[in-house]
Protein backbone atom coordinates (compact mmCIF):
# COMPACT_ATOMS: atom_id res chain seq x y z
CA UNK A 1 -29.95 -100.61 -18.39
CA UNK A 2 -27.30 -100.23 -15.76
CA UNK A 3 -26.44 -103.76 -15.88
CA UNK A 4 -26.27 -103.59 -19.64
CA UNK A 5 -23.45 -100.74 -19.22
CA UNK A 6 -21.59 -102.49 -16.61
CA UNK A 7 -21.42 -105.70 -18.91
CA UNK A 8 -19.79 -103.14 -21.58
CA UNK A 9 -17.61 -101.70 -19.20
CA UNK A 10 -16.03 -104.65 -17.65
CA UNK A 11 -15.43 -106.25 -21.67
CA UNK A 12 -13.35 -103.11 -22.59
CA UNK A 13 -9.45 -103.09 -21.76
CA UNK A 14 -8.60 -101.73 -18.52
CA UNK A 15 -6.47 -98.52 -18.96
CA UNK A 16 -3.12 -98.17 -18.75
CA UNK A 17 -2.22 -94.81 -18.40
CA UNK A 18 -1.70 -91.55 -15.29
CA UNK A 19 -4.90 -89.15 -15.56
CA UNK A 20 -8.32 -88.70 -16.71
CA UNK A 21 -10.53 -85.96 -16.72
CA UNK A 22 -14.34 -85.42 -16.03
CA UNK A 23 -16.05 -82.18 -17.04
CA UNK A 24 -18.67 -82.15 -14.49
CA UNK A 25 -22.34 -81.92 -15.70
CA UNK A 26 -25.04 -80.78 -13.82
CA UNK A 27 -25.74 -82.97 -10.75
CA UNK A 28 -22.24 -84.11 -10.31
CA UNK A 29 -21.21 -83.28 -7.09
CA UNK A 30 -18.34 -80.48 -6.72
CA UNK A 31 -18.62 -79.67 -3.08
CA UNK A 32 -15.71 -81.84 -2.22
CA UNK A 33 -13.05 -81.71 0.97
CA UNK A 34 -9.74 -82.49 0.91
CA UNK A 35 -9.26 -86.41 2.17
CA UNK A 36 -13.33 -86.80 1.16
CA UNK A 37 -13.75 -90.39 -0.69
CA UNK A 38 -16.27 -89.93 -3.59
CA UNK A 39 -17.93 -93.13 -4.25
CA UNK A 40 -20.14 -92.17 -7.49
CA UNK A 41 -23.43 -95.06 -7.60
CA UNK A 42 -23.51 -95.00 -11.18
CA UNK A 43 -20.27 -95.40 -13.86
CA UNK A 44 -18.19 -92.29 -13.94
CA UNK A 45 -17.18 -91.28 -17.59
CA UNK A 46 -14.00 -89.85 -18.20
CA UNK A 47 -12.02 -89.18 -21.09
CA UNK A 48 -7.66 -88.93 -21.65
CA UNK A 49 -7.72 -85.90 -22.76
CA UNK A 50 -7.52 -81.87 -20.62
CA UNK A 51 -9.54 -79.58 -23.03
CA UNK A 52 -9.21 -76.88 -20.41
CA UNK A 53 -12.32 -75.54 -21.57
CA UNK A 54 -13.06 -73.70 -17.85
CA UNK A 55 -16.66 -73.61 -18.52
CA UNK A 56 -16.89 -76.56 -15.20
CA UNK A 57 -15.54 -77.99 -12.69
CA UNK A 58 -13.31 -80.73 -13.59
CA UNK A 59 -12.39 -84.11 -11.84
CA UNK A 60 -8.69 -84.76 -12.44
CA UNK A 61 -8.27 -88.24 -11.53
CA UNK A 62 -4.75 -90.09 -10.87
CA UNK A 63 -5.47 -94.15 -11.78
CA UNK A 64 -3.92 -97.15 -9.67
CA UNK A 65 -1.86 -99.52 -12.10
CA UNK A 66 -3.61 -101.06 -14.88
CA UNK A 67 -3.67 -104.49 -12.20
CA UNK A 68 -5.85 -102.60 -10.15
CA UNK A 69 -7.84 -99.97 -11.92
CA UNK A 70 -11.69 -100.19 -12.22
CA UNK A 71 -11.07 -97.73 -15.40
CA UNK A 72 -11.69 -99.21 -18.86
CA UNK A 73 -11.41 -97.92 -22.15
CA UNK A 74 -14.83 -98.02 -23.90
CA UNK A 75 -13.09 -95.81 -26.88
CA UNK A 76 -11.75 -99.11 -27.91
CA UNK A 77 -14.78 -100.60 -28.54
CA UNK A 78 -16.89 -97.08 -29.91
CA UNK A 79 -14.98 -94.35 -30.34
CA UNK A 80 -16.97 -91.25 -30.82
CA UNK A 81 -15.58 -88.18 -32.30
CA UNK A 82 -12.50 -88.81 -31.43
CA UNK A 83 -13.03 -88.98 -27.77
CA UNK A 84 -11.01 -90.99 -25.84
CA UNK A 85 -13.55 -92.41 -23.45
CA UNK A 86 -12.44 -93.89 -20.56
CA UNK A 87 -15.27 -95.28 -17.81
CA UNK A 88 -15.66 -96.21 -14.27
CA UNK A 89 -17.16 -98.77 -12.95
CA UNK A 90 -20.54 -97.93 -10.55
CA UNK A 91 -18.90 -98.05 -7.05
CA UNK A 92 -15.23 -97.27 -7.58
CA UNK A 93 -14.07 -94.99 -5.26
CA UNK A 94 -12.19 -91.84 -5.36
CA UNK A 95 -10.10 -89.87 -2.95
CA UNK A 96 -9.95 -86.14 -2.76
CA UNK A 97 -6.34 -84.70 -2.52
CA UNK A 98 -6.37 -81.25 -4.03
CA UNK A 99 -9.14 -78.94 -5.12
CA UNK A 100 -7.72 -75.85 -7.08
CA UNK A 101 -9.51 -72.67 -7.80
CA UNK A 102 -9.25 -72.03 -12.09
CA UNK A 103 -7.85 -68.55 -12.77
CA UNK A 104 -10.44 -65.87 -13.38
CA UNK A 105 -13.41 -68.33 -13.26
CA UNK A 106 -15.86 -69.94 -10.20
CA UNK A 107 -14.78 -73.32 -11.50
CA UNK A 108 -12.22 -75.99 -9.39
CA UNK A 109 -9.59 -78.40 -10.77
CA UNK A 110 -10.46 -81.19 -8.11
């Protein structure tokens, strides 16, 4: 099943934009230090758009140029509800370089 994914994945455009977000679900790891590299096993969906919903933690992740970004846009080829889904690759990796307490809540901007 992975494989099928990854065969989606790499078909879709790569993106071409600054940030995606990731409202973490449970499992997802959130106990990160600053300067940690995250380097998820499995794809790592992410969509365009900051709800701000402060019900999780939330991954806010600045992309490399579109020439060297494992991110794809999969809303291209299904776009669900509107969502602007943006995925990963299994493997990419990720550097922490702020984590961010959100007002009046347990949850982190990381």
């Amino acid at each position: 099943m992975q494989m099928v994914l990854h065969n989606i994945i790499v078909k879709a455009p790569k993106y071409n934009g600054n940030t995606l977000y990731r409202f973490t679900k449970p499992g997802d790891k959130t106990d990160f230090k600053i300067g940690e590299i995250y380097q998820p096993l499995h794809s790592l969906t992410t969509t365009t758009e900051d709800w701000k919903q402060n019900k999780s933690d939330v991954y806010i992740i600045k992309t490399l140029p579109k020439n060297e970004t494992q991110a794809h846009n999969l809303y291209v080829i299904y776009n669900q509800g509107n969502e602007n889904q943006v995925n990963f690759l299994e493997g990419t990796s990720f550097k922490i370089t702020d984590i961010e307490q959100i007002e009046d809540t347990t949850y982190k901007r990381i």
